[in-house]
PDB file of N, CA and C in Angstrom:
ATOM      1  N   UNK A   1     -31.991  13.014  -4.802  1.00  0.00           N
ATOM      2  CA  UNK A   1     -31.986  11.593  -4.487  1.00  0.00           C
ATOM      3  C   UNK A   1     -31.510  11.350  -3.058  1.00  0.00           C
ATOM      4  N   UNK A   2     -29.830  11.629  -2.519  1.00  0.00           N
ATOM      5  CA  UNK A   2     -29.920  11.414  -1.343  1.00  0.00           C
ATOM      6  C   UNK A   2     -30.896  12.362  -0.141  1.00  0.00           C
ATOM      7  N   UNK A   3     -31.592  13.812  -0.557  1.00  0.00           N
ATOM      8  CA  UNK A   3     -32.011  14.503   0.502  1.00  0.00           C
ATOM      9  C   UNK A   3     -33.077  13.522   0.580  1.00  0.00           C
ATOM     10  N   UNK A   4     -33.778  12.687  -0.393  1.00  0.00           N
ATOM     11  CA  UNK A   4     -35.320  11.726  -0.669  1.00  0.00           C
ATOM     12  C   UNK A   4     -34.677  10.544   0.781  1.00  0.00           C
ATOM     13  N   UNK A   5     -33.435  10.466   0.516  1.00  0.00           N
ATOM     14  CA  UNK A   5     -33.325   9.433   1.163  1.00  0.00           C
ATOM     15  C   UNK A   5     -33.391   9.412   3.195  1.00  0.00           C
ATOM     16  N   UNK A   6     -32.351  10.503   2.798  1.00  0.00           N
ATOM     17  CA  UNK A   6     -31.923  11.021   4.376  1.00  0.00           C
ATOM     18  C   UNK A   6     -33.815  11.484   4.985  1.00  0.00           C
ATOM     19  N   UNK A   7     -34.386  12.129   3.918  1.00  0.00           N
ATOM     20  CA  UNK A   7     -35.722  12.740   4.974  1.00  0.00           C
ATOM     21  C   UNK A   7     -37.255  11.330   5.151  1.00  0.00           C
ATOM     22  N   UNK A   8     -36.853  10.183   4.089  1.00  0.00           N
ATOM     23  CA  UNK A   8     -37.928   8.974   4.301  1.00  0.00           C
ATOM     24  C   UNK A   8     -39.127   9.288   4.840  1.00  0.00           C
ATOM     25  N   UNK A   9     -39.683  10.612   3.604  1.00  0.00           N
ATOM     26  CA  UNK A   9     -40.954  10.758   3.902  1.00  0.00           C
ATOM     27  C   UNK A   9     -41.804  10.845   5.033  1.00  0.00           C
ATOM     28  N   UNK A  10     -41.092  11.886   5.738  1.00  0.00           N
ATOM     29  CA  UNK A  10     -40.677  12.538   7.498  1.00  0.00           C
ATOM     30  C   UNK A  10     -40.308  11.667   8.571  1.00  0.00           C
ATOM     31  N   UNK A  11     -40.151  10.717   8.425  1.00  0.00           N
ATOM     32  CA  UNK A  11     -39.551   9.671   8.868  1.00  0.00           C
ATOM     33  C   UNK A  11     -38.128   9.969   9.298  1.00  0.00           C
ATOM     34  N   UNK A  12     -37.466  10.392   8.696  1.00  0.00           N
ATOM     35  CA  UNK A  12     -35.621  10.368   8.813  1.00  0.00           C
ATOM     36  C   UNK A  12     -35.237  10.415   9.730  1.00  0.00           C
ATOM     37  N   UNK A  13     -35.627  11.425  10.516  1.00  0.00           N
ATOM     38  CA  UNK A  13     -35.309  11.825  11.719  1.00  0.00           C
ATOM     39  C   UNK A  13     -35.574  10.979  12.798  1.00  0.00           C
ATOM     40  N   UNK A  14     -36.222   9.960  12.808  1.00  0.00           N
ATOM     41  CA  UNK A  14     -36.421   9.441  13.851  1.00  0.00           C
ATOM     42  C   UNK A  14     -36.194   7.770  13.882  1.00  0.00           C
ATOM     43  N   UNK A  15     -35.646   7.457  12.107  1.00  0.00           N
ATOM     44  CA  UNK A  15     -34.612   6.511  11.884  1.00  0.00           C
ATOM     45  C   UNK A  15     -33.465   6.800  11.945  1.00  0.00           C
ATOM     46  N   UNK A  16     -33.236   8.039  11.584  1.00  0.00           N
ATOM     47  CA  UNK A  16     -31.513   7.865  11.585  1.00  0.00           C
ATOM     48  C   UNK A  16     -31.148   8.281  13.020  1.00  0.00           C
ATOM     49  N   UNK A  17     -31.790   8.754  13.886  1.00  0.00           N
ATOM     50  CA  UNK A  17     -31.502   8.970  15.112  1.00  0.00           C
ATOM     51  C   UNK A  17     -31.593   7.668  16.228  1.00  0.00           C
ATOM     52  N   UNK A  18     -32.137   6.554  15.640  1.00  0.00           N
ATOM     53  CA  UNK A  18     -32.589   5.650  16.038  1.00  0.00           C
ATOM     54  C   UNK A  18     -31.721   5.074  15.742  1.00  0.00           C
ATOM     55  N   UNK A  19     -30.575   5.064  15.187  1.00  0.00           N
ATOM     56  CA  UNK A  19     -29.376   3.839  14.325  1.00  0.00           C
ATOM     57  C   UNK A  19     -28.453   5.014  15.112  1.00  0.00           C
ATOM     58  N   UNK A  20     -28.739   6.313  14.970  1.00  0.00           N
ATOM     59  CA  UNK A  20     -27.698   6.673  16.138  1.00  0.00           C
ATOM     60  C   UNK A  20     -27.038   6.062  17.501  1.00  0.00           C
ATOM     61  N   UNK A  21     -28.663   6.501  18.518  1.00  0.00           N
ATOM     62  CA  UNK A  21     -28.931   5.557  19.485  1.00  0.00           C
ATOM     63  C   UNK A  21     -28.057   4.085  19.946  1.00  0.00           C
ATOM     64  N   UNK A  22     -28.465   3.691  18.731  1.00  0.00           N
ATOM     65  CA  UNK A  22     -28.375   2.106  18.707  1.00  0.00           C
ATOM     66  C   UNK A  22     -26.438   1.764  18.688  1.00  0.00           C
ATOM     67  N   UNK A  23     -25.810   2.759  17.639  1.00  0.00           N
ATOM     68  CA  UNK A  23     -24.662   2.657  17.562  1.00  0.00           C
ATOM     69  C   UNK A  23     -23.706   3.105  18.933  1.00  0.00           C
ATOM     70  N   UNK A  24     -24.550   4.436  19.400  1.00  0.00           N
ATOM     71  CA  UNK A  24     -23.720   4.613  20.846  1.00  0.00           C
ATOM     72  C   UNK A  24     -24.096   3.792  21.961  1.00  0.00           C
ATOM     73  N   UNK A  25     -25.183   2.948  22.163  1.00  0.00           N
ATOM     74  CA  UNK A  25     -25.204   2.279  22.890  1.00  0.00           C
ATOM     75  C   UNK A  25     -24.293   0.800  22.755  1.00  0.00           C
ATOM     76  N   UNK A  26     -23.896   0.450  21.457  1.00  0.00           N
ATOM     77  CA  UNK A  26     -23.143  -0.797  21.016  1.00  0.00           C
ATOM     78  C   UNK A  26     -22.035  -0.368  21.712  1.00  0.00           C
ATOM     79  N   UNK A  27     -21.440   0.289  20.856  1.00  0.00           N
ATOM     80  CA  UNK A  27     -19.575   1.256  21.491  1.00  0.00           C
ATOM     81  C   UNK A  27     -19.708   1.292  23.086  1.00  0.00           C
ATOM     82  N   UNK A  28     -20.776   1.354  23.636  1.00  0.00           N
ATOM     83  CA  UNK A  28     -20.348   1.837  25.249  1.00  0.00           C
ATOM     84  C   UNK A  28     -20.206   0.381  25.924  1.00  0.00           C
ATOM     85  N   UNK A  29     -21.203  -0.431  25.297  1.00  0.00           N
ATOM     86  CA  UNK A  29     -21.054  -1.982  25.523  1.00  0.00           C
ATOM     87  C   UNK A  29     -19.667  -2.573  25.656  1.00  0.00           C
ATOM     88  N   UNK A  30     -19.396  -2.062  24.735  1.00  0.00           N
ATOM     89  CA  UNK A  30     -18.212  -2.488  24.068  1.00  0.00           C
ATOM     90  C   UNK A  30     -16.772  -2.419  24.842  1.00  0.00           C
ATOM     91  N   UNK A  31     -16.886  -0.997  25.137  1.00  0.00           N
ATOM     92  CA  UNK A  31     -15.886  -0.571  25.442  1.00  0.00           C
ATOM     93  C   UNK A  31     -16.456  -0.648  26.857  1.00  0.00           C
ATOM     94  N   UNK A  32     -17.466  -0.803  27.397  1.00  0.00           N
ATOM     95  CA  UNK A  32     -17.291  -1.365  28.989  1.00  0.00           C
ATOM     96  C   UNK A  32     -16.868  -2.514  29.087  1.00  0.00           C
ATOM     97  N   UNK A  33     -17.444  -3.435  28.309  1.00  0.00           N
ATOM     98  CA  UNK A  33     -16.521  -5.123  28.391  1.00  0.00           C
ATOM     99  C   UNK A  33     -15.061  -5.215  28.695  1.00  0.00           C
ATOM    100  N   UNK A  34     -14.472  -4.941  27.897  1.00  0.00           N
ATOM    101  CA  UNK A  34     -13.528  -4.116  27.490  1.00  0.00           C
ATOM    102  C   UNK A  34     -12.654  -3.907  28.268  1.00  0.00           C
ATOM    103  N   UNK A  35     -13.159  -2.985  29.017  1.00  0.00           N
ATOM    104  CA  UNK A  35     -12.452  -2.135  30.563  1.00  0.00           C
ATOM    105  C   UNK A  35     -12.459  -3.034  31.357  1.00  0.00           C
ATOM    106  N   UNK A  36     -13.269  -4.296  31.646  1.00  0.00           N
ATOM    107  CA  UNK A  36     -14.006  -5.675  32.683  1.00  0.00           C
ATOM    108  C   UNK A  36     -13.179  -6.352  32.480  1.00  0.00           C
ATOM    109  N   UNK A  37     -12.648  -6.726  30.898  1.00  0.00           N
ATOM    110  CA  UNK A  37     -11.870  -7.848  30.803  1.00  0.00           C
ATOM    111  C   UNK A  37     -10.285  -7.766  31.245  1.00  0.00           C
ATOM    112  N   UNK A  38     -10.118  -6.375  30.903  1.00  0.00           N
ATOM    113  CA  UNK A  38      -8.624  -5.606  30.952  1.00  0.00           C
ATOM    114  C   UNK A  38      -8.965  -5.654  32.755  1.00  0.00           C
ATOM    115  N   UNK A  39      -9.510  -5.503  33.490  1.00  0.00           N
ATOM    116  CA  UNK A  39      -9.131  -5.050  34.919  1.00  0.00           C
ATOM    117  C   UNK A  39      -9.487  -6.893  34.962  1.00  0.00           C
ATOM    118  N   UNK A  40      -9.546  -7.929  34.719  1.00  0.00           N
ATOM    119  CA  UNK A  40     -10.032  -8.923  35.125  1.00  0.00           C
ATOM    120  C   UNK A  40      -8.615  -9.558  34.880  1.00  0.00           C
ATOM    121  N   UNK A  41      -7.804  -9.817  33.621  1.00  0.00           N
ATOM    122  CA  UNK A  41      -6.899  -9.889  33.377  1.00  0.00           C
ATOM    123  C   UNK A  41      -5.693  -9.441  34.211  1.00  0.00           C
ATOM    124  N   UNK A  42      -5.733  -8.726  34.615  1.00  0.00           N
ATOM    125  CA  UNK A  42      -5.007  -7.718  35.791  1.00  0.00           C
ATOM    126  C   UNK A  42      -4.620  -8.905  37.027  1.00  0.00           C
ATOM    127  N   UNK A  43      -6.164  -8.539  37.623  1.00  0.00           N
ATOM    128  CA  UNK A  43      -6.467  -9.521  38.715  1.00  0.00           C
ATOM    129  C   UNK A  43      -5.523 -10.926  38.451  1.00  0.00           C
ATOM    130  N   UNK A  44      -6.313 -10.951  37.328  1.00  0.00           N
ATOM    131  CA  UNK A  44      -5.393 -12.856  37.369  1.00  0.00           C
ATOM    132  C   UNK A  44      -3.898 -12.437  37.479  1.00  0.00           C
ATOM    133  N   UNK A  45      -3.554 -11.620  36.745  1.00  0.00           N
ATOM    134  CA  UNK A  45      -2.023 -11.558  36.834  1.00  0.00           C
ATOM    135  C   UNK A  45      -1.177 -11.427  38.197  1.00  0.00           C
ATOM    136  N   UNK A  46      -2.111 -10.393  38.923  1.00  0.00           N
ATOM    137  CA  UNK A  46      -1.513 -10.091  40.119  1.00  0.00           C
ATOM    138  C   UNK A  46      -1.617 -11.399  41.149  1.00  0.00           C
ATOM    139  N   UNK A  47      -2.741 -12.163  40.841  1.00  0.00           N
ATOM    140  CA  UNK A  47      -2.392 -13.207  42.005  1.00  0.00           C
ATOM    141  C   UNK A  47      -1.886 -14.564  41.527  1.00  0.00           C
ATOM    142  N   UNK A  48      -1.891 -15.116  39.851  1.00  0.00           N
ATOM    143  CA  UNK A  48      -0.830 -16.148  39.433  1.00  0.00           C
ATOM    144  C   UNK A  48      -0.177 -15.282  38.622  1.00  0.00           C
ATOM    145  N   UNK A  49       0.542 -14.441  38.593  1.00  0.00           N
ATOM    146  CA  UNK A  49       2.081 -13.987  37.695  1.00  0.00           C
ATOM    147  C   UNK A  49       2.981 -14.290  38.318  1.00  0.00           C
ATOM    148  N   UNK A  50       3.187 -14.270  39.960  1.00  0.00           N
ATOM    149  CA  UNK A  50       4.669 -14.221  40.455  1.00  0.00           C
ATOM    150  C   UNK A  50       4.664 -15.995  41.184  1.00  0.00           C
ATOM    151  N   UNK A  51       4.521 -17.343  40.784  1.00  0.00           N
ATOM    152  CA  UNK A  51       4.344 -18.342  41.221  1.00  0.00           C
ATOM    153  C   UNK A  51       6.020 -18.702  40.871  1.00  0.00           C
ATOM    154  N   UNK A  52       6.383 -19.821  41.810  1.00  0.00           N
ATOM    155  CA  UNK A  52       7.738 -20.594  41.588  1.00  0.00           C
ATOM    156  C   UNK A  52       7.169 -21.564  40.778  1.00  0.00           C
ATOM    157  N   UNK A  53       8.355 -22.149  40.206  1.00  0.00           N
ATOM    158  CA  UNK A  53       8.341 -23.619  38.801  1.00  0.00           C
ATOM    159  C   UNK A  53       7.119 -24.614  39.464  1.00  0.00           C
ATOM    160  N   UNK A  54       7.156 -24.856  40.952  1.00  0.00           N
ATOM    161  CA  UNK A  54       6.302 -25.811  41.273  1.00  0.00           C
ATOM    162  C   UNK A  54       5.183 -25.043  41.636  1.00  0.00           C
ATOM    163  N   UNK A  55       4.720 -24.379  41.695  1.00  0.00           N
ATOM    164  CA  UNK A  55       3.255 -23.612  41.832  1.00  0.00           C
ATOM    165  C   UNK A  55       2.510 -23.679  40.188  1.00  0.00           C
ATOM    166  N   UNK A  56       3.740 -23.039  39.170  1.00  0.00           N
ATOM    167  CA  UNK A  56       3.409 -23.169  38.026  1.00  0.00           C
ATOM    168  C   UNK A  56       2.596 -24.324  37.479  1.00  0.00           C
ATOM    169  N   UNK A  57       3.608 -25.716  37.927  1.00  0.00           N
ATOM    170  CA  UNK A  57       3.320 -26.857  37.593  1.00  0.00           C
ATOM    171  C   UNK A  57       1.952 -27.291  38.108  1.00  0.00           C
ATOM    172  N   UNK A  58       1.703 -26.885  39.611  1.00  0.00           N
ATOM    173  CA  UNK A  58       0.304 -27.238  39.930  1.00  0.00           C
ATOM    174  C   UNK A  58      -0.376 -26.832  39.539  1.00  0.00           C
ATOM    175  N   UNK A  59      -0.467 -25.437  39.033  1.00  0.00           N
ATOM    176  CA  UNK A  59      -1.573 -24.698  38.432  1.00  0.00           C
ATOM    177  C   UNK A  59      -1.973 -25.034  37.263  1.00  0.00           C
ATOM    178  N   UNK A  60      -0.885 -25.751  36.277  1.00  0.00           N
ATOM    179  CA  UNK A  60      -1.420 -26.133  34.925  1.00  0.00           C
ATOM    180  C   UNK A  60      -2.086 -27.224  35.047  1.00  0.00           C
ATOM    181  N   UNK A  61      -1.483 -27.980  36.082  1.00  0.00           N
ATOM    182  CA  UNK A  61      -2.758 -29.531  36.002  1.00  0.00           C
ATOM    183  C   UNK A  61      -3.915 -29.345  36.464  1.00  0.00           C
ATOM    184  N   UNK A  62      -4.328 -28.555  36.683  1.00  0.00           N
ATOM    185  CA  UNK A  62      -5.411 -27.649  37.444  1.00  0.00           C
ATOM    186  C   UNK A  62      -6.950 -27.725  36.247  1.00  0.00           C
ATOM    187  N   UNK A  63      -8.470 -27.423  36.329  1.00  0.00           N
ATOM    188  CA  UNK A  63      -8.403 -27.715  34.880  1.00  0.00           C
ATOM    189  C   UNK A  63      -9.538 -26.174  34.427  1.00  0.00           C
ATOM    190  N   UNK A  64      -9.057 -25.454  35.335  1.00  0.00           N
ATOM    191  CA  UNK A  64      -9.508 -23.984  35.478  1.00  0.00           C
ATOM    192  C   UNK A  64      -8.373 -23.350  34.969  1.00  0.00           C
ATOM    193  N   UNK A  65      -7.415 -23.857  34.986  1.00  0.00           N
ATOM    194  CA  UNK A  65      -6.257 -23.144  34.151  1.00  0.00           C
ATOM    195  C   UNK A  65      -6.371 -23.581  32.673  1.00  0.00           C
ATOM    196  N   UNK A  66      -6.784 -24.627  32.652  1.00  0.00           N
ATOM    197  CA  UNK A  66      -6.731 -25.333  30.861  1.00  0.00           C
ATOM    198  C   UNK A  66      -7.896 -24.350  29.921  1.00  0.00           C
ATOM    199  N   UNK A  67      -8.914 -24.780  31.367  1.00  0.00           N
ATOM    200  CA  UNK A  67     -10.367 -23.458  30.508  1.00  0.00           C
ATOM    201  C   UNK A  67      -9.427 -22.129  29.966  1.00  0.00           C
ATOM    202  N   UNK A  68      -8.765 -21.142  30.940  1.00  0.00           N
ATOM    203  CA  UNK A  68      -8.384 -19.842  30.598  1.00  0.00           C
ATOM    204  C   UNK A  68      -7.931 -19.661  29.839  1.00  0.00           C
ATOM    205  N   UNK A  69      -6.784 -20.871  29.825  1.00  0.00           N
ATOM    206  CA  UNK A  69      -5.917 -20.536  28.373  1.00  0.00           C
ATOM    207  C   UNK A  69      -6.650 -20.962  27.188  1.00  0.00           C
ATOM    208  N   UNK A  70      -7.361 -21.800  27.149  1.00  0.00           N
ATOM    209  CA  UNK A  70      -8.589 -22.291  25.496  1.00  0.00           C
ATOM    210  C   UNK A  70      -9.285 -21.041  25.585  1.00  0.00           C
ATOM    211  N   UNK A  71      -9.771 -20.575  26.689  1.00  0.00           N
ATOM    212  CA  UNK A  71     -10.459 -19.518  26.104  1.00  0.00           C
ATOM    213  C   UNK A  71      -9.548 -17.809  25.190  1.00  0.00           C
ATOM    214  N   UNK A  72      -8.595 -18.149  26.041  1.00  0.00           N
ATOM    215  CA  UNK A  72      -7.818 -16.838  25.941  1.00  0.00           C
ATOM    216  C   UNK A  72      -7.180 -16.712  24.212  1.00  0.00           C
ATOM    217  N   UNK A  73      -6.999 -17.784  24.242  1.00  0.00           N
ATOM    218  CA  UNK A  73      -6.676 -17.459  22.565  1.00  0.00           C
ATOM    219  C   UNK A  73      -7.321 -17.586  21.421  1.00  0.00           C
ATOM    220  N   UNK A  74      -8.903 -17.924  21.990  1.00  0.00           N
ATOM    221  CA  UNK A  74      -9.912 -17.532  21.058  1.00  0.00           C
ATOM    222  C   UNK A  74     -10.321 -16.375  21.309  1.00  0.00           C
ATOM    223  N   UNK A  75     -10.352 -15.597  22.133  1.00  0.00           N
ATOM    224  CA  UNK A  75     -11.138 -14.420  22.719  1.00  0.00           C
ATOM    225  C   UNK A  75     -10.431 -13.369  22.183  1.00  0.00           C
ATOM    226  N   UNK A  76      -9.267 -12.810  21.446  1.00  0.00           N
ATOM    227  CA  UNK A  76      -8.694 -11.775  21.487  1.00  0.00           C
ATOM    228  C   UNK A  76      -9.435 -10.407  21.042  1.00  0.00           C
ATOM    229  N   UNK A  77      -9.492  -9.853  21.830  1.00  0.00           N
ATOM    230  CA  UNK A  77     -10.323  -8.141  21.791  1.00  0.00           C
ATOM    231  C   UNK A  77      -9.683  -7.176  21.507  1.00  0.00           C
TER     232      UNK A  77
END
């Protein structure tokens, strides 16, 4: 029963290699995003992490700061 399945009437080989394919190309997606968002995150940090109380304050009324943070705590990866 499963060898019927795995060989799909000579077929197998070139479905299940095909869902192979498909799976290592997802993961590399993935994990390149991934690496983009983590070095992007970075960036932001390094140029608003070290702000004084009043830099802070300007930056939140800002409304590119309001986007980041709505997005940021839906986005978690």
């Amino acid at each position: 029963m499963t060898l019927n399945f795995i060989y799909m009437n000579g077929y197998g080989v070139y479905v299940l290699s095909s869902f192979l394919f498909t799976l290592i190309c997802f993961a590399g997606l993935y994990l390149a995003t991934k690496a983009q968002l983590i070095k992007e995150q970075n960036k932001f940090y390094v140029k608003f992490g070290e702000l004084n109380s009043d830099q802070i304050q300007e930056a939140k009324k800002q409304k590119i700061y309001k986007e980041i943070i709505a997005t940021e705590t839906f986005s978690k990866i």
